[in-house]
Protein backbone atom coordinates (compact mmCIF):
# COMPACT_ATOMS: atom_id res chain seq x y z
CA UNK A 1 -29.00 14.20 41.97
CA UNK A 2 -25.35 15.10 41.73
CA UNK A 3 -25.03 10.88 40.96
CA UNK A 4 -27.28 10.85 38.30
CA UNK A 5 -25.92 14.10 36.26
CA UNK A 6 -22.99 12.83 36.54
CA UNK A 7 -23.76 9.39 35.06
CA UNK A 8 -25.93 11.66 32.15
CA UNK A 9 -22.38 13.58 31.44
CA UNK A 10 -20.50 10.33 31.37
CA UNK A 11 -22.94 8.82 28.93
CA UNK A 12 -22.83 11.90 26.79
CA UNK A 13 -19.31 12.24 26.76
CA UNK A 14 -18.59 8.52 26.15
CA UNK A 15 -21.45 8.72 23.22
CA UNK A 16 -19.45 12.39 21.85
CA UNK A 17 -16.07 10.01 21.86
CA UNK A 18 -17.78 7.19 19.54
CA UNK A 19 -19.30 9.65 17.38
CA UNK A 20 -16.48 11.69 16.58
CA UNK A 21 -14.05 8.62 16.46
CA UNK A 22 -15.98 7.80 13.36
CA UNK A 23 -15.72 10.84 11.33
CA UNK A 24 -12.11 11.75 9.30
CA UNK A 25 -10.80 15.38 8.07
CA UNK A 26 -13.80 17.40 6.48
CA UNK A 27 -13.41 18.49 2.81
CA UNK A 28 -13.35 21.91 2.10
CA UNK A 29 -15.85 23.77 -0.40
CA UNK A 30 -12.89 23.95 -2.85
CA UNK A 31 -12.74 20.71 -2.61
CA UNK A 32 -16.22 19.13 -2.65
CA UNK A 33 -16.87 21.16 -5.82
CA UNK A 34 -14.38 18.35 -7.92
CA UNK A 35 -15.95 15.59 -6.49
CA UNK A 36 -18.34 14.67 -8.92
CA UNK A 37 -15.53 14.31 -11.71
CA UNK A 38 -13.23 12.26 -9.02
CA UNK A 39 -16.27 9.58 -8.77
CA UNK A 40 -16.06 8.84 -12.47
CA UNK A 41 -13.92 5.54 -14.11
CA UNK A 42 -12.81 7.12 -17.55
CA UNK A 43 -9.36 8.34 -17.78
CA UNK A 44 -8.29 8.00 -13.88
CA UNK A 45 -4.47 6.57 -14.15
CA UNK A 46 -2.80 4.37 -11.64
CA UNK A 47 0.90 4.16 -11.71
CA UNK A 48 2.10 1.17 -10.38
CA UNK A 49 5.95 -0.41 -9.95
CA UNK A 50 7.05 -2.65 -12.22
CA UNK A 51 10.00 -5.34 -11.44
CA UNK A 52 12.26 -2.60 -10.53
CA UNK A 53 12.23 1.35 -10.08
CA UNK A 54 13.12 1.71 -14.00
CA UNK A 55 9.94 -0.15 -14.87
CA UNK A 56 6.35 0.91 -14.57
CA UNK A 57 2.87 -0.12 -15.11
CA UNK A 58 -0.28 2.23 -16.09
CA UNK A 59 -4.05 1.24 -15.99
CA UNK A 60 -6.77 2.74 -17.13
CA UNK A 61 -10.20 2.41 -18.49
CA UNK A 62 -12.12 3.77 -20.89
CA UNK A 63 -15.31 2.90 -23.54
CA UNK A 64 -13.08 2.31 -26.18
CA UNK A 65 -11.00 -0.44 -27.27
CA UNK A 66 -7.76 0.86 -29.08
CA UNK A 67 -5.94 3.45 -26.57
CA UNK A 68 -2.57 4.83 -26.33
CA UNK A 69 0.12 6.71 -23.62
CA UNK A 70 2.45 9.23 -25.28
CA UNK A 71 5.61 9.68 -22.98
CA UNK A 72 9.21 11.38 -23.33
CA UNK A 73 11.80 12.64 -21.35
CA UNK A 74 10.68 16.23 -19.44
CA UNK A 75 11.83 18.57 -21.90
CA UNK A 76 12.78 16.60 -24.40
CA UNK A 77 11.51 17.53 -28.12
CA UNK A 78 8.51 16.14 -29.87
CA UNK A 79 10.70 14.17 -32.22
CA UNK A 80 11.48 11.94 -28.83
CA UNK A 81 8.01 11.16 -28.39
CA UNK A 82 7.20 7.44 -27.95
CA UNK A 83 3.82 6.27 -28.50
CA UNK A 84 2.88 2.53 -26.89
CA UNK A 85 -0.76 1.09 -27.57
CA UNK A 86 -2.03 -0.38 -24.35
CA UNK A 87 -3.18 -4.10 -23.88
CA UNK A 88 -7.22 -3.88 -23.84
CA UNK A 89 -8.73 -6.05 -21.97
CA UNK A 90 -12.74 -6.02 -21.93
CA UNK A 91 -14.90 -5.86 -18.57
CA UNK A 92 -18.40 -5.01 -18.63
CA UNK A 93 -19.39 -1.78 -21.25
CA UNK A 94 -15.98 -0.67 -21.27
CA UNK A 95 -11.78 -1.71 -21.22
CA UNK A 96 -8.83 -1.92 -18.93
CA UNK A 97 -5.93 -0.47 -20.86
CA UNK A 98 -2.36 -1.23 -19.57
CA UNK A 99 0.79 0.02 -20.63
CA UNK A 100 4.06 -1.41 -19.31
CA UNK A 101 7.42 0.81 -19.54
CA UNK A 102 10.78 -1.02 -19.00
CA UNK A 103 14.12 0.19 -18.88
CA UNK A 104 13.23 3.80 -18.31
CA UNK A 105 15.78 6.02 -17.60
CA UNK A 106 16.62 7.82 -13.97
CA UNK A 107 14.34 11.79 -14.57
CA UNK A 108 11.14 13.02 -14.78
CA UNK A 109 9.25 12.30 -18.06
CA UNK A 110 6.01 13.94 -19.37
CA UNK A 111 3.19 11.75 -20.79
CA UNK A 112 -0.43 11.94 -22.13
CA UNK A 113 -3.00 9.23 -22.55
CA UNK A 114 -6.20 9.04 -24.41
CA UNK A 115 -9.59 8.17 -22.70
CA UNK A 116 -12.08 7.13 -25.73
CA UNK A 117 -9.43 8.50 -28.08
CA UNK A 118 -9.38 12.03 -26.44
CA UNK A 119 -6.12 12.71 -24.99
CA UNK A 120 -5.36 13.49 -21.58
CA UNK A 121 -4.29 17.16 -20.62
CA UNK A 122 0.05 17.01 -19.97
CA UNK A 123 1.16 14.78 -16.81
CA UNK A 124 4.57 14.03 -15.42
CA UNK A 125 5.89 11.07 -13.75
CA UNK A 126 9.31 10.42 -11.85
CA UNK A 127 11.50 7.49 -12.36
CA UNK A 128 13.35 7.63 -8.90
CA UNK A 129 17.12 8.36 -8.53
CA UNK A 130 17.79 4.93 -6.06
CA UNK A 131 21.58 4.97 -6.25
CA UNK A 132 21.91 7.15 -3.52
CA UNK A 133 19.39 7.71 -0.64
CA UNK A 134 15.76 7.12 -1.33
CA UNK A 135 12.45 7.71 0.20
CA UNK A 136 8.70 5.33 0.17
CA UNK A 137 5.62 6.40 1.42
CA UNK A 138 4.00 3.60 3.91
CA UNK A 139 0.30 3.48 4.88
CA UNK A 140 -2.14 1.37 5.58
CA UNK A 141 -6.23 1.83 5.14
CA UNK A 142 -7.33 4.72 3.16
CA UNK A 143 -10.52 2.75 3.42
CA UNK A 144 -12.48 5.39 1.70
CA UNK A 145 -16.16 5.40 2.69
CA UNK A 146 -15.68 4.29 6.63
CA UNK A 147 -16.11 7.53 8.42
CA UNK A 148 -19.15 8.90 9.58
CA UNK A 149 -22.65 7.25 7.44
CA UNK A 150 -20.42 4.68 5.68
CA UNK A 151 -20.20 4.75 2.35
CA UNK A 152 -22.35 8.11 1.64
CA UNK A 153 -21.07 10.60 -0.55
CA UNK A 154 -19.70 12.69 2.55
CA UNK A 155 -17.77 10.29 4.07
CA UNK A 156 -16.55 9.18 0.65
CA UNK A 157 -15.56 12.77 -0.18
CA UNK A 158 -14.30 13.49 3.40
CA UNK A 159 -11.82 10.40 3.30
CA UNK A 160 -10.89 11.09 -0.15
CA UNK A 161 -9.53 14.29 0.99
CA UNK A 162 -7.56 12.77 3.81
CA UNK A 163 -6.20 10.73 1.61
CA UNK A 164 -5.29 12.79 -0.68
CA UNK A 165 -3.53 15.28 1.57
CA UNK A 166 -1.92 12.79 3.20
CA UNK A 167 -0.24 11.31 -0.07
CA UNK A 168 0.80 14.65 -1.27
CA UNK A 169 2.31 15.75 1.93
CA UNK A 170 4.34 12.29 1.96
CA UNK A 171 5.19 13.03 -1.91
CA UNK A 172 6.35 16.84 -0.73
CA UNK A 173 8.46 15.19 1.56
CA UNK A 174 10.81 13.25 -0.70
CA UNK A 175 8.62 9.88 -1.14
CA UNK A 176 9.55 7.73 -4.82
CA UNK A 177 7.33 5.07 -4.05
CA UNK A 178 3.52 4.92 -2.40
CA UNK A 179 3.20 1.75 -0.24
CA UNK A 180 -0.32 0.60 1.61
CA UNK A 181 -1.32 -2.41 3.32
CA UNK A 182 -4.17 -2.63 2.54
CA UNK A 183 -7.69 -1.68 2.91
CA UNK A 184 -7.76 1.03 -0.01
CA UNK A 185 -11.55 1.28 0.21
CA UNK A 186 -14.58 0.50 2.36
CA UNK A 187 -16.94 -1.18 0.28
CA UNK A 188 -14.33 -3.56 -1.91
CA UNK A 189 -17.20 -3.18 -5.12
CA UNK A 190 -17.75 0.11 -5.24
CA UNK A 191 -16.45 1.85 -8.33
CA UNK A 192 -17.30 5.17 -7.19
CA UNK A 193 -14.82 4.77 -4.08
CA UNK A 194 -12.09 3.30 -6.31
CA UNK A 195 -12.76 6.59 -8.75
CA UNK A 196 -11.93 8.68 -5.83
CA UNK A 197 -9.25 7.08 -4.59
CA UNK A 198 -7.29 7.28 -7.65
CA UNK A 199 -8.02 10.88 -8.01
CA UNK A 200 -5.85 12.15 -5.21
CA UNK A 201 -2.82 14.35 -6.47
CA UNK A 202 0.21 12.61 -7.35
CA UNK A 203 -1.08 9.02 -8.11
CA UNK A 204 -0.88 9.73 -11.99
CA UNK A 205 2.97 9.90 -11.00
CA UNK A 206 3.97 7.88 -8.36
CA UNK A 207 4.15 4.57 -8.30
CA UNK A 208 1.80 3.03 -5.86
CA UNK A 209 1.25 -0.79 -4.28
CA UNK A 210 -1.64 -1.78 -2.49
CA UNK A 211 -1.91 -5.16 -0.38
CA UNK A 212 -5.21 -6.94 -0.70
CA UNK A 213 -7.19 -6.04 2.60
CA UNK A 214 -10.54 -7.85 3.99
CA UNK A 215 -11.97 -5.16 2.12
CA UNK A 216 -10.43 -5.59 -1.11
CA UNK A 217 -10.22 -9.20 -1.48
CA UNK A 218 -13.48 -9.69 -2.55
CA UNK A 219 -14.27 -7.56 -5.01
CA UNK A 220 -12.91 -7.96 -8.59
CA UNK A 221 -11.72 -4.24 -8.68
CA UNK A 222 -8.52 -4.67 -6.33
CA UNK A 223 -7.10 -7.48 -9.05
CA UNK A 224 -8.19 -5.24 -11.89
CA UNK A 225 -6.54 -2.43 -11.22
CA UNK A 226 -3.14 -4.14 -9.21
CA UNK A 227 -2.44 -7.25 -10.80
CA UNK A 228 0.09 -5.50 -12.92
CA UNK A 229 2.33 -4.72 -9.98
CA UNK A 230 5.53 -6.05 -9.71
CA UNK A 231 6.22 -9.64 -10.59
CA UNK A 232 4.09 -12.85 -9.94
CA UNK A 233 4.00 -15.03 -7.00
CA UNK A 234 1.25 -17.29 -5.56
CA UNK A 235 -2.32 -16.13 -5.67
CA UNK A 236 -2.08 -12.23 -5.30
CA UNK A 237 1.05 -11.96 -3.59
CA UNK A 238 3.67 -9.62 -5.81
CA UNK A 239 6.87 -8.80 -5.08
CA UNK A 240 9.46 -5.80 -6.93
CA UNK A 241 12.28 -3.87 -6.04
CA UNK A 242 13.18 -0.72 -5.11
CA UNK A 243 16.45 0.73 -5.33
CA UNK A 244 18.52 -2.02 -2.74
CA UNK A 245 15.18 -3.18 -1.13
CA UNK A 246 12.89 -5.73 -1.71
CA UNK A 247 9.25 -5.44 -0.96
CA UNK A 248 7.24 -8.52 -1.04
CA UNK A 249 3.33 -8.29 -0.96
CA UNK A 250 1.56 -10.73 1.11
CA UNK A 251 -1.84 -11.35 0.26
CA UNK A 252 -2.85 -11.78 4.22
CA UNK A 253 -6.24 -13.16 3.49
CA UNK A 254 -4.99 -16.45 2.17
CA UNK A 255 -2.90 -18.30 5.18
CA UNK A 256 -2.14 -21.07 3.11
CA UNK A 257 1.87 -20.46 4.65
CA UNK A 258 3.32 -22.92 1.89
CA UNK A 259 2.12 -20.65 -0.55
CA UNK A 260 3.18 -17.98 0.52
CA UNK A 261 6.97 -19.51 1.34
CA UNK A 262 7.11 -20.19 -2.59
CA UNK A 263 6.58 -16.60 -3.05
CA UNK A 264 9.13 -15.02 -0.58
CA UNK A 265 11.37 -17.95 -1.77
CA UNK A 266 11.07 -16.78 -5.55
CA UNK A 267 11.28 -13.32 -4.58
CA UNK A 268 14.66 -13.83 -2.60
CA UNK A 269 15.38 -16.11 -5.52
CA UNK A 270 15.28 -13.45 -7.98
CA UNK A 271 16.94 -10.60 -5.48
CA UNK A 272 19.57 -12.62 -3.54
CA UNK A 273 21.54 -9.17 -2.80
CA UNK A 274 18.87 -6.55 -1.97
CA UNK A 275 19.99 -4.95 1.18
CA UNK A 276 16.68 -4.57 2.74
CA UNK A 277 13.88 -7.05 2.87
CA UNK A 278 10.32 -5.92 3.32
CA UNK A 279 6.61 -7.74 3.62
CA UNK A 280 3.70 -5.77 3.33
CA UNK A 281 0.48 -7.14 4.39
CA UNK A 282 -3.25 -6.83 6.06
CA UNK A 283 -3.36 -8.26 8.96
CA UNK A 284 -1.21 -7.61 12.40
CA UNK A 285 0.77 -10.55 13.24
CA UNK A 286 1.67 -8.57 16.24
CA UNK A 287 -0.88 -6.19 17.53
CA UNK A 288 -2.07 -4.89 20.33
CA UNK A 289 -5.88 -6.21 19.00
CA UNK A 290 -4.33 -9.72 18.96
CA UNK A 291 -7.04 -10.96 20.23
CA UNK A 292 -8.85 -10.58 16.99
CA UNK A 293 -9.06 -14.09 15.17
CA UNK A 294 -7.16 -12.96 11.81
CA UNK A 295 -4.32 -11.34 13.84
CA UNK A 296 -3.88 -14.55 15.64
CA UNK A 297 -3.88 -16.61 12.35
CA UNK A 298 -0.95 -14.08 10.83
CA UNK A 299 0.85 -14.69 13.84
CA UNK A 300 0.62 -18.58 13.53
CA UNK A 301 0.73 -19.14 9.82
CA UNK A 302 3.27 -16.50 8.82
CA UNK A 303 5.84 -14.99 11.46
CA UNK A 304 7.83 -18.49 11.32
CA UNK A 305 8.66 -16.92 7.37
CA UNK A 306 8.93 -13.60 7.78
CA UNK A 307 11.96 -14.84 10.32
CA UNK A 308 13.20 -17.19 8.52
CA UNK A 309 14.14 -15.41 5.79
CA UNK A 310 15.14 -12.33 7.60
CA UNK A 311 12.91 -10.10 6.78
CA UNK A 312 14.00 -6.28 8.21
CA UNK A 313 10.06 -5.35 8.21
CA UNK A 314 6.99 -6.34 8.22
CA UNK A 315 4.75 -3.54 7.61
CA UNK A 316 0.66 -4.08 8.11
CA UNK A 317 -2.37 -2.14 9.49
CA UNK A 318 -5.99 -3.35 9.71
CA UNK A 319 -6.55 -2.49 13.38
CA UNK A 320 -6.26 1.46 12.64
CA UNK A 321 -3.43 2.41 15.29
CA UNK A 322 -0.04 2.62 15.52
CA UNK A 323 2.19 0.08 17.33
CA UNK A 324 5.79 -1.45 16.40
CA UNK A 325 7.99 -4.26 17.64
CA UNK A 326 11.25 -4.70 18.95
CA UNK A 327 13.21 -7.13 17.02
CA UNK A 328 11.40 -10.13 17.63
CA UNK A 329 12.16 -13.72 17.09
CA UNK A 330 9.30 -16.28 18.66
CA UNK A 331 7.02 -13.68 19.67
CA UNK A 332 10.04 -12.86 22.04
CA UNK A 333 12.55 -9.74 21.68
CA UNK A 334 15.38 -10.88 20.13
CA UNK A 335 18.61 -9.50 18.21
CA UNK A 336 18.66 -9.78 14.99
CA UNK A 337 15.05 -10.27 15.05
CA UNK A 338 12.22 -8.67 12.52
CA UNK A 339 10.44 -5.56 13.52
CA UNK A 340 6.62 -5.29 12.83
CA UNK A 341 5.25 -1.99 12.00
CA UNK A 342 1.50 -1.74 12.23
CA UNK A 343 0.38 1.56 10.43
CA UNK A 344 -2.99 3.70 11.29
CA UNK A 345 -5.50 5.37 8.64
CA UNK A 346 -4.02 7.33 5.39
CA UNK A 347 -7.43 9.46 5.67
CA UNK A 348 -8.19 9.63 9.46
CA UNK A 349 -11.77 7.84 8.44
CA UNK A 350 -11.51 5.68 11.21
CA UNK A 351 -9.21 5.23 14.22
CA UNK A 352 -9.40 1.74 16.38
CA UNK A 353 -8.33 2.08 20.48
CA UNK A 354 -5.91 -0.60 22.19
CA UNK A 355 -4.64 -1.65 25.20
CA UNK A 356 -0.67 -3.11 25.53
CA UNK A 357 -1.11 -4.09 28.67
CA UNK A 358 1.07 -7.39 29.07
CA UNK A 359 2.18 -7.42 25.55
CA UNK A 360 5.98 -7.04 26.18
CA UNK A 361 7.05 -7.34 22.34
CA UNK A 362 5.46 -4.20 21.55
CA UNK A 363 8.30 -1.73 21.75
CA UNK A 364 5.78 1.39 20.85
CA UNK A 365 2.49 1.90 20.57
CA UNK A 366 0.18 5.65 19.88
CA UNK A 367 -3.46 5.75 19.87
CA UNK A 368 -3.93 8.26 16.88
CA UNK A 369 -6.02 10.81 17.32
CA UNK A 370 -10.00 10.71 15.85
CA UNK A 371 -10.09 11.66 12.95
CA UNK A 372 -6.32 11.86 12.38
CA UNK A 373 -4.66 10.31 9.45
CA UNK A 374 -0.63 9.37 9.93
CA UNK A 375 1.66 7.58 7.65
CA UNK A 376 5.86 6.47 7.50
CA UNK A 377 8.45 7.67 5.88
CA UNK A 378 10.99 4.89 5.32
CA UNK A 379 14.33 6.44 3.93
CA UNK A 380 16.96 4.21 2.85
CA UNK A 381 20.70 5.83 3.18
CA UNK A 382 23.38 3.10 2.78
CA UNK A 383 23.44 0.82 5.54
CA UNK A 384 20.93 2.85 7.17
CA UNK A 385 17.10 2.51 7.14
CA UNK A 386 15.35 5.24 9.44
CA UNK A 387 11.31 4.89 10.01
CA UNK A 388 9.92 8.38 10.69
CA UNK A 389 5.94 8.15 11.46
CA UNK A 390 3.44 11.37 11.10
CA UNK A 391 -0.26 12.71 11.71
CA UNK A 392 -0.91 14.36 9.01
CA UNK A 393 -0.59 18.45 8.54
CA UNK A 394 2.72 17.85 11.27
CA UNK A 395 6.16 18.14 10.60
CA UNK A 396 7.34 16.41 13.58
CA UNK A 397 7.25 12.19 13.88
CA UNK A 398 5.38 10.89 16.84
CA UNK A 399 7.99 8.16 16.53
CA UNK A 400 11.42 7.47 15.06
CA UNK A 401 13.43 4.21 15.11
CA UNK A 402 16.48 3.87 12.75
CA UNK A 403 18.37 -0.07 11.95
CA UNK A 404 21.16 -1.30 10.46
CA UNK A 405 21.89 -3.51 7.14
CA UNK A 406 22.39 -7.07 8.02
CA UNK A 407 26.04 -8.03 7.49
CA UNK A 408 25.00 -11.93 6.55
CA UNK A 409 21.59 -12.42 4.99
CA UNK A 410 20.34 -16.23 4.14
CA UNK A 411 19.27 -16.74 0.72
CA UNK A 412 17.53 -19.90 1.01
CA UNK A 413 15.31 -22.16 2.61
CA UNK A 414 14.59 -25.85 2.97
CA UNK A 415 11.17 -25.28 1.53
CA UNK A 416 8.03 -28.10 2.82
CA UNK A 417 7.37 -30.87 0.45
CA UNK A 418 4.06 -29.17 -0.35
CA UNK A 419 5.65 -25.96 -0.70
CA UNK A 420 8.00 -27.62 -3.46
CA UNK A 421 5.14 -28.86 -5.45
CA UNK A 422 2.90 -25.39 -5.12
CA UNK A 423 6.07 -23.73 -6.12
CA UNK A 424 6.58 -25.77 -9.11
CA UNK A 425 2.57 -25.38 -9.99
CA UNK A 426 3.35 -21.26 -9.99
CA UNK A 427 6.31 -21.45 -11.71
CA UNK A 428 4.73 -23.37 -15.10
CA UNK A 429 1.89 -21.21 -14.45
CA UNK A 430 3.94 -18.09 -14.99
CA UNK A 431 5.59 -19.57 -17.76
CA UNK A 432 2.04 -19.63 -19.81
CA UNK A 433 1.60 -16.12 -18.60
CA UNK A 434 4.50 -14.91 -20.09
CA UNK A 435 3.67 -17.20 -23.51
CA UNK A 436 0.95 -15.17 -24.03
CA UNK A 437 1.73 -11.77 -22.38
């Protein structure tokens, strides 16, 4: 008897374990009771980086065709008001509007926008202060929608608000920049979960990057609302800079590698002196899930690059836990070698389970919590980059690892023969963007 109670409390206790591993943060009342405006399209701003920190992009839709975004500096007069008409671009019953600021000035502006020619209440956005030491947000799968039912209303609304407080605590906390790899929603065509993503606190102000994820790829919505970020490079890879660092944006659901070598090539190209080099992308090229298929094909089709070209980071999520290389060269540890950060859940809505046993390159690894969300703060001082990682709501990391600038850097690369001829294809198709931009 004692056997088979025991067995019954095993079972239930396993069972409890699943069950609550699905489920993120709960929304408060307070909370819950702005949901139904955070689920609608009109008027919900992204900010996203331009080619640099003095250049940003902002998207929005609305039912009308002809809108506008009113900015000047924060406390400036009204006589220093300038008024840009955004690009319309039609989709379905209503527009994407898209205004593109260059050249902006280090400070905090004010700005208003109009949403089917009503403006917007007063917002403020930041252009970050880079010449000194700077801060960015990293993350990796909001992936609003996955916890509990999937894709109900609660577990929309309960991820949502994860998210959120995770990207305002980051914000609080000194970050210029919002960074994810990918993974920004559950269901890649749902509006509704896009709405409510881009509702969360701070977004109307902070730049913010998303990497496509297997469940963004898909879906028409991830290019509509991020193909303004940064600058071109094959397919939906981007790539921009930030203060002395370069992030490039890896589309990880494409492993055509030749590709993606004429896109860190043009982005090193372009930024031959950045101090720090950064990929961002989906998948784990080293993970303690390598066992999964698409981790395996990262490792194959893309780690040979990512060393090549020195890359300081490689940041990525996917698997929903926390894990990081040592310098690693050949799968191997190695100085001088890139380190591979593999990021949890922004909103807790899901947390995955590993095991590192006989994985030697992973240098630390943390199960996160159920229901936790975490994030990284990278700050960039100098010759100094220091990677602090959180759980949400803490003020302590659960890890820390600081490196070094590279004294020597490589600019260049012999690139493949079909490498040379994609990268000539991109380039003359980016020239006819721009003839028509």
């Amino acid at each position: 008897m004692k056997r088979i109670i025991s067995i019954v409390l095993a079972a239930v206790l396993v069972f409890a374990a699943l069950s609550v591993s699905a489920f993120a943060m709960t929304a408060p009342e307070e909370w819950l009771a702005s949901y139904g405006g955070r689920t609608k399209t009109a008027g919900k701003m992204l900010v996203t980086p331009g080619k640099n920190e003095n250049a940003l992009n902002f998207t929005w839709f609305s039912y009308a065709a002809n809108e506008k975004l009113e900015y000047r500096p924060a406390g400036a007069s009204d006589d220093s008001v300038s008024v840009r008409s955004s690009v319309s671009v039609s989709i379905g019953s209503g527009f994407k509007h898209t205004v593109k600021l260059a050249e902006l000035q280090t400070g905090k502006y004010t700005y208003t926008f109009t949403t089917n020619g009503k403006k917007s209440a007063e917002k403020e956005f930041t252009v970050a202060d880079t010449s000194g030491s700077y801060t960015v947000m990293y993350c990796s799968d909001p992936q609003l929608g996955r916890s509990g039912k999937k894709n109900s209303d609660t577990s929309v609304a309960n991820d949502g608000y994860g998210w959120e407080k995770t990207v305002v605590e980051a914000v609080n906390k000194g970050a210029s920049l919002i960074v994810s790899g990918g993974d920004q929603i559950n269901e890649g065509l749902s509006q509704k979960q896009m709405n409510v993503l881009l509702s969360a606190d701070k977004l109307d102000s902070i730049p913010f990057a998303g990497a496509p994820g297997n469940h963004d790829f898909y879906s028409p919505l991830y290019s509509r609302y991020f193909s303004e970020m940064g600058e071109n490079g094959a397919g939906n890879d981007r790539y921009f800079l930030h203060g002395e660092t370069l992030f490039i944006i890896i589309d990880a659901l494409n492993m055509n590698g030749a590709a993606h070598e004429v896109t860190i090539s043009n982005a090193v190209s372009a930024y031959p002196n950045a101090k720090w080099r950064i990929a961002v992308l989906h998948m784990s090229a080293y993970s303690p899930d390598e066992d999964e298929a698409s981790n395996k094909l990262a490792t194959r089709a893309l780690t040979p690059l990512f060393e090549e070209y020195q890359m300081d980071l490689v940041l990525s999520g996917h698997d929903h836990f926390y894990s990081r290389t040592a310098p690693t060269k050949n799968g191997k540890p190695a100085e001088g070698g890139t380190i591979y950060l593999q990021a949890g859940s922004a909103s807790g809505g899901k947390c995955g389970h590993m095991s590192v046993d006989g994985k030697d390159y992973i240098e630390f690894s943390y199960d996160v919590p159920s229901g936790d969300a975490s994030y990284s703060l990278l700050r960039f001082d100098g010759d100094s980059l220091t990677v602090s990682s959180f759980i949400t709501g803490t003020e302590e990391p659960f890890d820390e690892f600081s490196l070094s600038a590279r004294s020597e850097r490589s600019n260049s690369s012999s690139l493949s023969f079909f490498a040379k001829i994609i990268k000539v294809l991109v380039d003359i198709i980016n020239t006819v963007k721009a003839l028509f931009r």
